[in-house]
N, C-alpha and C. Protein backbone atom coordinates (compact mmCIF):
# COMPACT_ATOMS: atom_id res chain seq x y z
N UNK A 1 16.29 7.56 -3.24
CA UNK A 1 15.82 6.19 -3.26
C UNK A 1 14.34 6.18 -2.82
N UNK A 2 13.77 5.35 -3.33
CA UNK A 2 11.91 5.34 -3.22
C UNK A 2 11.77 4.96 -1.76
N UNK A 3 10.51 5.00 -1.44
CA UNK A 3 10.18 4.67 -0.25
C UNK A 3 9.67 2.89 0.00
N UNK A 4 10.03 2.09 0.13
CA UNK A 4 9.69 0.80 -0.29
C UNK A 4 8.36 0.48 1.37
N UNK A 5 7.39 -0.10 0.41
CA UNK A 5 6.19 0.39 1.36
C UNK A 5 5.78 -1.18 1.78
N UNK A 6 5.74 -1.64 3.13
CA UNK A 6 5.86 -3.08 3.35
C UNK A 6 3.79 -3.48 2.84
N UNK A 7 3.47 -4.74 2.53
CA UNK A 7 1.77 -4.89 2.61
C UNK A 7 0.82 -4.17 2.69
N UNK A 8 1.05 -4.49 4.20
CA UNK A 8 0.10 -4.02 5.28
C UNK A 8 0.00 -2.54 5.31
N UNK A 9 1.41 -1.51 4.78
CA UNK A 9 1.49 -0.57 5.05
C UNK A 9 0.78 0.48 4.23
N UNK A 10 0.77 -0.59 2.72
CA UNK A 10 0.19 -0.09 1.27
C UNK A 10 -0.76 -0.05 1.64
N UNK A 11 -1.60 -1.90 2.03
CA UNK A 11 -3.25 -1.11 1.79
C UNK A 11 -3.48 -0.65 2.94
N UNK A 12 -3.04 -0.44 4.49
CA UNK A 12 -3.95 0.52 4.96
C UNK A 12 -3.85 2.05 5.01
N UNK A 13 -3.12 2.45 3.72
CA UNK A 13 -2.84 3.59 3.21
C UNK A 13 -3.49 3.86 2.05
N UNK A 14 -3.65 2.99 1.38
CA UNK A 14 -4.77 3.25 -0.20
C UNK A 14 -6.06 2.88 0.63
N UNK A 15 -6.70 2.09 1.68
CA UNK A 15 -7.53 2.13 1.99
C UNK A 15 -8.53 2.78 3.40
N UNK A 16 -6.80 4.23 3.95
CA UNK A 16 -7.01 4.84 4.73
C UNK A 16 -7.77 4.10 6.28
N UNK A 17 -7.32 3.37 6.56
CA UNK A 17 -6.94 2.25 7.73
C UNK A 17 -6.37 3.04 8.85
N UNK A 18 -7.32 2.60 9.78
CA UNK A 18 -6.39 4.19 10.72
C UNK A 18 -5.60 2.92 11.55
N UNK A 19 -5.42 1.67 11.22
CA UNK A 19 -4.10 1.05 11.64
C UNK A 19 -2.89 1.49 11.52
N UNK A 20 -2.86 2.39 9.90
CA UNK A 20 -1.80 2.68 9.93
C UNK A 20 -1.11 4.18 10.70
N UNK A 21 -0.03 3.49 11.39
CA UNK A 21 0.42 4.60 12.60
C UNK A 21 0.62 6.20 11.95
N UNK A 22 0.15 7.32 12.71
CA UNK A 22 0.85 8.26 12.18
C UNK A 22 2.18 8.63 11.60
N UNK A 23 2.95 7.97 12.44
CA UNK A 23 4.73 8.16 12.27
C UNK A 23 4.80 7.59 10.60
N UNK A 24 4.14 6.51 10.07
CA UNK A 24 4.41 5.81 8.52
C UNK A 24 3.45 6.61 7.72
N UNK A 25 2.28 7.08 8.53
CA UNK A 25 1.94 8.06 7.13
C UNK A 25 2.64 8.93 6.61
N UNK A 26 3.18 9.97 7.92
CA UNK A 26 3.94 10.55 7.26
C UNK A 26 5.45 10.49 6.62
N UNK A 27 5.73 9.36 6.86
CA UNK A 27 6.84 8.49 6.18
C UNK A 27 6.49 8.21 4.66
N UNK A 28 5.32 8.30 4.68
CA UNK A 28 4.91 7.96 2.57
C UNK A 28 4.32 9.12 2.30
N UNK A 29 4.02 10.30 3.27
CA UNK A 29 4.32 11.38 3.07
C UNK A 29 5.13 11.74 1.77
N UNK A 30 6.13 11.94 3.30
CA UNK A 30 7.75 12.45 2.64
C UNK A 30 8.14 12.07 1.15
N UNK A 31 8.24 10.24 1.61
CA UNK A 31 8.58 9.42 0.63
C UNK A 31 8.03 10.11 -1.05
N UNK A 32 6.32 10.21 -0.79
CA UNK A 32 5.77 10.67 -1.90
C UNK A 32 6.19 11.93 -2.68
N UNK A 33 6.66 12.48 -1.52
CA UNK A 33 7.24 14.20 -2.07
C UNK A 33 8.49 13.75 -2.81
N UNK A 34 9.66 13.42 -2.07
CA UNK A 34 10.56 12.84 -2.58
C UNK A 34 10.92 12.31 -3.87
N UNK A 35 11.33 10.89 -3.56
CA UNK A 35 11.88 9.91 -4.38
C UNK A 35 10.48 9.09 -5.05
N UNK A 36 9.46 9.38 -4.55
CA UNK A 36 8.01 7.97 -4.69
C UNK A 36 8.30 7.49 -3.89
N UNK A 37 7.37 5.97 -3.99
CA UNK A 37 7.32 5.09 -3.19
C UNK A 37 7.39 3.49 -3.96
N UNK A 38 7.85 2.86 -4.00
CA UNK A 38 7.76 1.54 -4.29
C UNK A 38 6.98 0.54 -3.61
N UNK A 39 6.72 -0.69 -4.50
CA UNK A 39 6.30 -1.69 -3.46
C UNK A 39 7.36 -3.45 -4.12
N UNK A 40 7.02 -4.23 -3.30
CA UNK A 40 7.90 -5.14 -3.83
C UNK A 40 6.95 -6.18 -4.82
N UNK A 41 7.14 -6.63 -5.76
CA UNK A 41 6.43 -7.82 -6.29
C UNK A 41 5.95 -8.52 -4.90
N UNK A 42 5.88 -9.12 -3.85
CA UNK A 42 5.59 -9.76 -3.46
C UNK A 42 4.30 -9.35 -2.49
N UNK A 43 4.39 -7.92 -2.76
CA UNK A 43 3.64 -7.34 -1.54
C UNK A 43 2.11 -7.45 -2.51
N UNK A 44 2.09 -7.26 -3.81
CA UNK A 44 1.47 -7.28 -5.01
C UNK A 44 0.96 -8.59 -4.79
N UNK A 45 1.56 -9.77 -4.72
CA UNK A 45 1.02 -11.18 -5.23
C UNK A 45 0.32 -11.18 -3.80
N UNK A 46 0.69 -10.91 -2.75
CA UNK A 46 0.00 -11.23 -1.24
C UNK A 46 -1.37 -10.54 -1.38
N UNK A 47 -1.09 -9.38 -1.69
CA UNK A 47 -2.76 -8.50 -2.10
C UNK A 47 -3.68 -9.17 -3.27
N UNK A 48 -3.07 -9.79 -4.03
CA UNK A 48 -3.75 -10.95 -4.69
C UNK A 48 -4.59 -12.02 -4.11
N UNK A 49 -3.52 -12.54 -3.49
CA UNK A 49 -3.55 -13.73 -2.64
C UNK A 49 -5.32 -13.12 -1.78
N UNK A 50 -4.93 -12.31 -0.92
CA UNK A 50 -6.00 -11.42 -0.21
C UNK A 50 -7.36 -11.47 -0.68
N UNK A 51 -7.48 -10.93 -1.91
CA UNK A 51 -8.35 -10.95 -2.60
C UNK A 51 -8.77 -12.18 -2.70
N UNK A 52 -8.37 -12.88 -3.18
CA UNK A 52 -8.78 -14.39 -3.75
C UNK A 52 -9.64 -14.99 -3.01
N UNK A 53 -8.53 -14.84 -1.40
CA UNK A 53 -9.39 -15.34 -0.30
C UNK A 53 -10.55 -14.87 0.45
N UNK A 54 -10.81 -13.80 0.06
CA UNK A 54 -11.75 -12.46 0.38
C UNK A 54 -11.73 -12.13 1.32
N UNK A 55 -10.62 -11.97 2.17
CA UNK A 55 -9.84 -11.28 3.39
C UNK A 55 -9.87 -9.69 2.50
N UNK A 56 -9.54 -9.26 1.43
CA UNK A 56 -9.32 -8.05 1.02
C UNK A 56 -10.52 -7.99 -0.07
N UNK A 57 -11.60 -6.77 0.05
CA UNK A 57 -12.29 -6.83 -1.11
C UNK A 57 -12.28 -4.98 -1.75
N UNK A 58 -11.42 -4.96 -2.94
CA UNK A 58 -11.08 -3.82 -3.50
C UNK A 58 -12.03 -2.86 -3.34
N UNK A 59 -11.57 -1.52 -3.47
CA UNK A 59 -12.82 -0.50 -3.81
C UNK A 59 -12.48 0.00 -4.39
N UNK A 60 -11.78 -0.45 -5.67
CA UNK A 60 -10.96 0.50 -6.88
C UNK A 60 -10.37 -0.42 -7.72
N UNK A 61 -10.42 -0.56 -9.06
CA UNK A 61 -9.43 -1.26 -9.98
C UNK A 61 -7.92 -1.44 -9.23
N UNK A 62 -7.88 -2.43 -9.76
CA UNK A 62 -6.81 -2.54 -9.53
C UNK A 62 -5.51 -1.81 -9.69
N UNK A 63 -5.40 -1.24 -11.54
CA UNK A 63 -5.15 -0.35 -11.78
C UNK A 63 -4.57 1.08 -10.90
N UNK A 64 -6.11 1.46 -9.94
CA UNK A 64 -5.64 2.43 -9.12
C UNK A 64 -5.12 2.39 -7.50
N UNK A 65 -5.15 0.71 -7.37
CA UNK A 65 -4.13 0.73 -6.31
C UNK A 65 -2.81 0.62 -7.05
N UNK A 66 -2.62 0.42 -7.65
CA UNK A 66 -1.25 0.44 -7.91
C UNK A 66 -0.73 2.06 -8.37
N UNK A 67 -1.50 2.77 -8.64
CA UNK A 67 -1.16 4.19 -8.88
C UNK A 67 -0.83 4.75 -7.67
């Protein structure tokens, strides 16, 4: 089963955020070796949302956050 990756957890992992704790990196680690990782539609529309409001400003197509 994929690793289902909450928001916060995605982008400060595509955007290497040292918020995110060691223990969950290597949790999407694993995950990545594994099964992948998923995210939920909603975690998607909130990073939208983000953007819009310019709380989040990309450094990559979009495209390659979602890769």
């Amino acid at each position: 089963m994929p690793t289902l990756l909450d928001t916060h957890a995605w982008v400060w992992w595509v955007t290497e955020d040292r918020r995110l704790s060691r223990s969950a990196r290597l949790a999407i680690d694993k995950g990545q070796a594994r099964d992948g990782l998923s995210l939920s539609l909603i975690s998607i529309w909130e990073v939208a949302k983000m953007v819009e409001k310019g709380q989040l400003v990309p450094d990559r197509p979009v495209d390659a956050w979602l890769d």
